[in-house]
C-alpha atoms as a PDB file:
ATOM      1  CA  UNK A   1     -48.357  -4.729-162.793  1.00  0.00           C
ATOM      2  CA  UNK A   2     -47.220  -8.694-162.384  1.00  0.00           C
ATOM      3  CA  UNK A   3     -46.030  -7.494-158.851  1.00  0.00           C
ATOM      4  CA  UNK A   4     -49.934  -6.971-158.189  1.00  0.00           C
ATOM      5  CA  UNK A   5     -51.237 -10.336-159.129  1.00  0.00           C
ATOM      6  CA  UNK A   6     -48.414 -12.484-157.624  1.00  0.00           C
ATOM      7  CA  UNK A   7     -49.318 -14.494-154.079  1.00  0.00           C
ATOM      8  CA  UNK A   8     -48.062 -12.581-151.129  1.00  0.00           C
ATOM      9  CA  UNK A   9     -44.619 -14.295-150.045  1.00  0.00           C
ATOM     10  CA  UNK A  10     -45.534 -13.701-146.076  1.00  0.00           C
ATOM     11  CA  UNK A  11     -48.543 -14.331-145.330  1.00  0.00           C
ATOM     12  CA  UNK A  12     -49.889 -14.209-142.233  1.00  0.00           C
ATOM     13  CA  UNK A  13     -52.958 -16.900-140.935  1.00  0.00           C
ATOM     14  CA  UNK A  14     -54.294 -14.549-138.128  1.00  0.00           C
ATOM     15  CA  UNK A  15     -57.424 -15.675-137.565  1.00  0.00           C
ATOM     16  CA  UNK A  16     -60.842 -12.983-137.825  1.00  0.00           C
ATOM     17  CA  UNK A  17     -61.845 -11.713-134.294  1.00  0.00           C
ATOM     18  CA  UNK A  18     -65.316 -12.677-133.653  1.00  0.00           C
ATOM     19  CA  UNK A  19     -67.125  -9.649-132.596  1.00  0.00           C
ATOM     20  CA  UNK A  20     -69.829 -12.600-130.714  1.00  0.00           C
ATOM     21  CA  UNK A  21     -67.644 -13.103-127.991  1.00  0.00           C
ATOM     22  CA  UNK A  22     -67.532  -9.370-126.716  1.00  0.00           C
ATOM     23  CA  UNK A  23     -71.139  -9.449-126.705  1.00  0.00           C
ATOM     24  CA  UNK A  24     -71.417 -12.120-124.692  1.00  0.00           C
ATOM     25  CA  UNK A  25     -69.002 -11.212-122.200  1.00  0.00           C
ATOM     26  CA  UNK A  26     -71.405  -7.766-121.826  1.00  0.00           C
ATOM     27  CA  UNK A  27     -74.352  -9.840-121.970  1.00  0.00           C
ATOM     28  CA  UNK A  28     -73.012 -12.134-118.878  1.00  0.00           C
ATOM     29  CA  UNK A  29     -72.047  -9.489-116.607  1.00  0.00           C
ATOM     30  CA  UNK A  30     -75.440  -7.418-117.196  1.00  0.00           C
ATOM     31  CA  UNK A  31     -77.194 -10.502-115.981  1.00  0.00           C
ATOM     32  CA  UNK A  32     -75.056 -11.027-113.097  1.00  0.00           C
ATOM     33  CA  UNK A  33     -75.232  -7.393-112.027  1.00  0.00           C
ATOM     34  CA  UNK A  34     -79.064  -7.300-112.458  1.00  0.00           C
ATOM     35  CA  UNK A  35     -78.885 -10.619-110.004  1.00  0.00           C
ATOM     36  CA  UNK A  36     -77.059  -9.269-107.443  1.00  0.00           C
ATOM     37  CA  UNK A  37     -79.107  -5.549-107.482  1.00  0.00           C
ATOM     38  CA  UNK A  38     -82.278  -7.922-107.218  1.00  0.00           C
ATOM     39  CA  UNK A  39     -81.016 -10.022-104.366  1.00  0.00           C
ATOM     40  CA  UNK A  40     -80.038  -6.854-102.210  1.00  0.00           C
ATOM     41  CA  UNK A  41     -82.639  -5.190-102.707  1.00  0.00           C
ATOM     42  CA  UNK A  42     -85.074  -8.089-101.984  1.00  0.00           C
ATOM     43  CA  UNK A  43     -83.138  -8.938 -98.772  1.00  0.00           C
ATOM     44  CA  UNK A  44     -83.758  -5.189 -97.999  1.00  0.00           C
ATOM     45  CA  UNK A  45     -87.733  -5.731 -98.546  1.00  0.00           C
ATOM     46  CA  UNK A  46     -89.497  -6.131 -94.402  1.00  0.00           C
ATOM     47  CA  UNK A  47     -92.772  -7.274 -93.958  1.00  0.00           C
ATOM     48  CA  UNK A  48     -95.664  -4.744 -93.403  1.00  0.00           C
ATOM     49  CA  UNK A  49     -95.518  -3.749 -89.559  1.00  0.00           C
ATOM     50  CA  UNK A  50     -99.225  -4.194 -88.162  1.00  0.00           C
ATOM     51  CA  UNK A  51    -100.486  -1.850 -85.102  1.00  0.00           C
ATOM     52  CA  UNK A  52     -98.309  -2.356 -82.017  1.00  0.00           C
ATOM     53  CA  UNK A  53    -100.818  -4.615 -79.349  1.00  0.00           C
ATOM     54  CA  UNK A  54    -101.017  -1.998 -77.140  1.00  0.00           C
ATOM     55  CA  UNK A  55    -102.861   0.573 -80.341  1.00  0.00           C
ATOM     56  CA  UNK A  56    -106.283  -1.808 -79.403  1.00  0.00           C
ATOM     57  CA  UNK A  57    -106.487  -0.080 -76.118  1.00  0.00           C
ATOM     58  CA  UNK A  58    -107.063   3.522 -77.470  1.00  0.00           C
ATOM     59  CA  UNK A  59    -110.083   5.035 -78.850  1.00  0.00           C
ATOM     60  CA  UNK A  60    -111.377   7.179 -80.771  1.00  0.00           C
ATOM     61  CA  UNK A  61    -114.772   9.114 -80.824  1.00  0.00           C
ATOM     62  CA  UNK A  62    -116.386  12.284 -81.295  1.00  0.00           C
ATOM     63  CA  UNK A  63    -115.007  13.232 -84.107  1.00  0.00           C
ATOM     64  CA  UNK A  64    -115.311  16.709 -85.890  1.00  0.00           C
ATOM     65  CA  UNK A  65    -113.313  18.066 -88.687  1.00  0.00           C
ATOM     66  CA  UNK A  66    -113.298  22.198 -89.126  1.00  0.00           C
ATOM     67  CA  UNK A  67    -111.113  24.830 -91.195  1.00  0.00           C
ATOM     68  CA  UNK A  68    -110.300  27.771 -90.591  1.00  0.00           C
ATOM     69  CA  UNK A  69    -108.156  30.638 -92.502  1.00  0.00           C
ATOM     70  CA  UNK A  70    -104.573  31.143 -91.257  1.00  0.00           C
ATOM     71  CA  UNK A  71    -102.711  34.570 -90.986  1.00  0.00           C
ATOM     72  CA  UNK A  72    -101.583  34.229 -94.542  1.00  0.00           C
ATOM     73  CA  UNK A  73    -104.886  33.365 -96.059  1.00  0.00           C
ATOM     74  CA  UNK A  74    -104.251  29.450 -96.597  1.00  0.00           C
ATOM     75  CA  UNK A  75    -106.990  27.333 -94.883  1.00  0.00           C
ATOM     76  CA  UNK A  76    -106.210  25.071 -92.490  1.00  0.00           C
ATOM     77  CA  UNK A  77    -108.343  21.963 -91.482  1.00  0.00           C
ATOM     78  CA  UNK A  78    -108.318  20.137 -88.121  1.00  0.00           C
ATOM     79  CA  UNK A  79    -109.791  16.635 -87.003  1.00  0.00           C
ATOM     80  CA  UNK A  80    -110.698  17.385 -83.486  1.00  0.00           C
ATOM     81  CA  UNK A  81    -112.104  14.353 -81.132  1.00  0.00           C
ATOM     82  CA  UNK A  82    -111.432  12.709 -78.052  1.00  0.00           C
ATOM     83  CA  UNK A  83    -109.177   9.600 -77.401  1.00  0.00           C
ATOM     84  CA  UNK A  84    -109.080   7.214 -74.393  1.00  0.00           C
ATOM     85  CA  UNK A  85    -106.851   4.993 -73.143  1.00  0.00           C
ATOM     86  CA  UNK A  86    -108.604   1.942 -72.053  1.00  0.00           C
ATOM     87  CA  UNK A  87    -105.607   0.014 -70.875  1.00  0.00           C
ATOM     88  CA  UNK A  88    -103.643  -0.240 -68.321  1.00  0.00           C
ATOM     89  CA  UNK A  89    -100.517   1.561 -68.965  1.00  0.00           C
ATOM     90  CA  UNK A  90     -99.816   5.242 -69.208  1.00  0.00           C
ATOM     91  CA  UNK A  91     -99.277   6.416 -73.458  1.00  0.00           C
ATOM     92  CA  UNK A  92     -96.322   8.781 -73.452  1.00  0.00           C
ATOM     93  CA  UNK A  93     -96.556   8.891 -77.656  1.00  0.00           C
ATOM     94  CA  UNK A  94     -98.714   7.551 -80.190  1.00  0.00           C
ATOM     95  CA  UNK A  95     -98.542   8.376 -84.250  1.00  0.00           C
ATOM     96  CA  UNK A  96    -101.699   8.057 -86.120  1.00  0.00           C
ATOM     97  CA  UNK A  97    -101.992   7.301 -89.718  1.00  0.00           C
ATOM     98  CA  UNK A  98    -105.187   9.183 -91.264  1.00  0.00           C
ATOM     99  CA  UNK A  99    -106.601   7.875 -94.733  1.00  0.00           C
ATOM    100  CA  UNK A 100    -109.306  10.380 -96.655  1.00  0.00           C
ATOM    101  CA  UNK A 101    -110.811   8.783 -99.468  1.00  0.00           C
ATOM    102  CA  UNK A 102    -112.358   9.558-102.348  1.00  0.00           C
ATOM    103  CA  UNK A 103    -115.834  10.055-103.973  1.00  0.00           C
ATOM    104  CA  UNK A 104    -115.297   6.092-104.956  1.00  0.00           C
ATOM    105  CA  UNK A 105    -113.851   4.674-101.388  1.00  0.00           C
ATOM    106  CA  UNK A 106    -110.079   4.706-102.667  1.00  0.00           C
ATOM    107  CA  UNK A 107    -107.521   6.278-100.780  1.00  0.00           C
ATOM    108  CA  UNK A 108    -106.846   9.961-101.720  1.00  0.00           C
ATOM    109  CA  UNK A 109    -104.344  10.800 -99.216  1.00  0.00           C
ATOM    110  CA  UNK A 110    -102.453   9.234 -96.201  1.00  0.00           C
ATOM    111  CA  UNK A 111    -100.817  10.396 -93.663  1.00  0.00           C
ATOM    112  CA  UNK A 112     -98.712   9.740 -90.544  1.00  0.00           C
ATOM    113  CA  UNK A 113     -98.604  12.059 -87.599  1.00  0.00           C
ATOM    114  CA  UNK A 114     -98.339  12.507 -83.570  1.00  0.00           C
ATOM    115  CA  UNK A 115    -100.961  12.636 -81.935  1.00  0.00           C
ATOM    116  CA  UNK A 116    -101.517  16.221 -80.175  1.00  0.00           C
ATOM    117  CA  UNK A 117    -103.986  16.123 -76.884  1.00  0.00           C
ATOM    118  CA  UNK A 118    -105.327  19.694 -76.063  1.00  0.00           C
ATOM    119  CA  UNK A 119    -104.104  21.290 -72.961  1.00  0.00           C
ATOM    120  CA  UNK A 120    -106.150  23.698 -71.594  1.00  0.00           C
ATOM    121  CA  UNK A 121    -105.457  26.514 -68.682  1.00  0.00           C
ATOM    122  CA  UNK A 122    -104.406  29.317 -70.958  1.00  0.00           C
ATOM    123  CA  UNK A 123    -106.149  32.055 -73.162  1.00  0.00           C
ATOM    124  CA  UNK A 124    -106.724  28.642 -75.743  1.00  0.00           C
ATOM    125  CA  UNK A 125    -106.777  25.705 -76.119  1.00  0.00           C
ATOM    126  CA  UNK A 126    -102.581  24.709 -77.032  1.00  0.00           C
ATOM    127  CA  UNK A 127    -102.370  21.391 -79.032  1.00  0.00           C
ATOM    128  CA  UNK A 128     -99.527  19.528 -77.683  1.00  0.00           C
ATOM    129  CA  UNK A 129     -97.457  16.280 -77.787  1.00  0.00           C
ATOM    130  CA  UNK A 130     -98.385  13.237 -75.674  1.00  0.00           C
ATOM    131  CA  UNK A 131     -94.946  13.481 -74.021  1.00  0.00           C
ATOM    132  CA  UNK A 132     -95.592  16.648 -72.553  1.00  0.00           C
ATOM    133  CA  UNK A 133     -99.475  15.569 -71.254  1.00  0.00           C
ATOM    134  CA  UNK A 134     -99.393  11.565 -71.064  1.00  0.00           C
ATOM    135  CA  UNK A 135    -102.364   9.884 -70.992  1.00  0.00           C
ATOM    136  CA  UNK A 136    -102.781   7.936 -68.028  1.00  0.00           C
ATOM    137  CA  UNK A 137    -104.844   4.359 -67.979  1.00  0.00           C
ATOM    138  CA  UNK A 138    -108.550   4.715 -67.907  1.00  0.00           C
ATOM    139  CA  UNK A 139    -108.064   8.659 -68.498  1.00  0.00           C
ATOM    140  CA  UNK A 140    -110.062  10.601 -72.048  1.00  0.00           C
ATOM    141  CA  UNK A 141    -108.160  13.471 -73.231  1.00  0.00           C
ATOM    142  CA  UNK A 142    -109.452  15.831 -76.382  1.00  0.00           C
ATOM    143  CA  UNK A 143    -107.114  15.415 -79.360  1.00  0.00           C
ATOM    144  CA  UNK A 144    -106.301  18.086 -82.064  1.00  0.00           C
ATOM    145  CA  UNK A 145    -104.929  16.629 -85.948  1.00  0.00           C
ATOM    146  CA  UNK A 146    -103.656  19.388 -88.102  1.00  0.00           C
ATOM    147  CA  UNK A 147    -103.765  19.242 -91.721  1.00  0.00           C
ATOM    148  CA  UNK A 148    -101.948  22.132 -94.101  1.00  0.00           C
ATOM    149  CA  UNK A 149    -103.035  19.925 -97.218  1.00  0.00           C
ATOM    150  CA  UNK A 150    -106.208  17.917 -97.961  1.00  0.00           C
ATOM    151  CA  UNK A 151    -106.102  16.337-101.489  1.00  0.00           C
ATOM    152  CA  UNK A 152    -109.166  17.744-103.688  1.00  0.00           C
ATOM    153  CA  UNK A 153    -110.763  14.662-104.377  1.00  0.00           C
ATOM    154  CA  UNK A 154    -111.165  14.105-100.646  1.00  0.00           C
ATOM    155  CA  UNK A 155    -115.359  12.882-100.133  1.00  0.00           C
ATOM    156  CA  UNK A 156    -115.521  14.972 -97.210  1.00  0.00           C
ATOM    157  CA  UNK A 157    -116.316  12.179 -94.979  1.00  0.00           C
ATOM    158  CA  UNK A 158    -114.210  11.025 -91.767  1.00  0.00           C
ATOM    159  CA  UNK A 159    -111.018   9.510 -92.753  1.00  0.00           C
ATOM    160  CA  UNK A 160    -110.116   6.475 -91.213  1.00  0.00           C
ATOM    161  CA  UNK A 161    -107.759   6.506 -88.533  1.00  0.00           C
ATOM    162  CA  UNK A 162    -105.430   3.938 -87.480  1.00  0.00           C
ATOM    163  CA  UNK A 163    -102.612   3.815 -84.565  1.00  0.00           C
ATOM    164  CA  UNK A 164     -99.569   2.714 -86.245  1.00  0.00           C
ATOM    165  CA  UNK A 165     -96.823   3.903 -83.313  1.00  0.00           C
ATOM    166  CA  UNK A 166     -97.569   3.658 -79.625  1.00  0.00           C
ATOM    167  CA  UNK A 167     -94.683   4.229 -76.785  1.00  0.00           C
ATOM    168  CA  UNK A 168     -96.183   3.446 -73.132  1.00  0.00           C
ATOM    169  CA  UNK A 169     -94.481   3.338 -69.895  1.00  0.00           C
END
């Protein structure tokens, strides 16, 4: 039992690792990974685009919107009107971006598409790109916007339209 209680004869002065200094090594390279995922990806952040110049010279008017039952039963709905290119260049392509809006004037659904002119000179009328039926400076063509979806809360008014793409030549 004395061997127990007497002093050990080697010991040994290591000091306690600190368990602070781990932390604060994970602490310091969290912070500088968050600052480098924040500087890319505010570098990556562009301005809003406004309408190219040239989306002032086109019009729109007479608008109507329809639906109509497809083959498989889902209904269909189509902003028909006419659009006119009061500039002097000839549009080859133009995208649209349509906003419906709700019973309150918020947006309930946006979207971007091409706009299709109607070419006629067939059994009906075939909505098709302005690439394949330009429209020329001074000239009105009628314009056909499909929709698969509308969002429910949609107030059944016109949507606003806005020309967010134009390509001329």
């Amino acid at each position: 039992m004395g061997a127990l209680l007497q002093p050990n004869a080697n010991p040994t002065n290591e000091p306690e690792q600190s368990s602070l200094r781990p932390i604060l090594i994970g602490v310091a390279l969290v912070a500088v990974i968050v600052g480098i995922i924040a500087l890319v990806l505010r570098s990556e952040q562009t301005k809003p685009v406004g309408p190219p110049s040239y989306a002032a010279n086109l019009k729109f008017s007479d608008l109507k919107v329809s639906a109509a039952e497809n083959f498989v039963g889902a209904s269909v709905n189509y902003l028909d009107g006419t659009i006119t290119n009061t500039g002097n260049q000839t549009v080859v392509h133009a995208v649209v971006q349509v906003t419906f809006k709700d019973e309150m004037g918020q947006m309930a659904q946006r979207e971007e598409m091409p706009i299709h002119v109607l070419r006629t000179g067939g059994p009906y009328d075939e909505a098709v790109d302005l690439t394949m039926s330009s429209l020329g400076p001074g000239q009105s063509k009628p314009f056909r916007l499909t929709f698969e979806n509308i969002s429910a809360q949609w107030n059944r008014a016109y949507p606003d339209m806005q020309v967010m793409q134009v390509i001329t030549k």
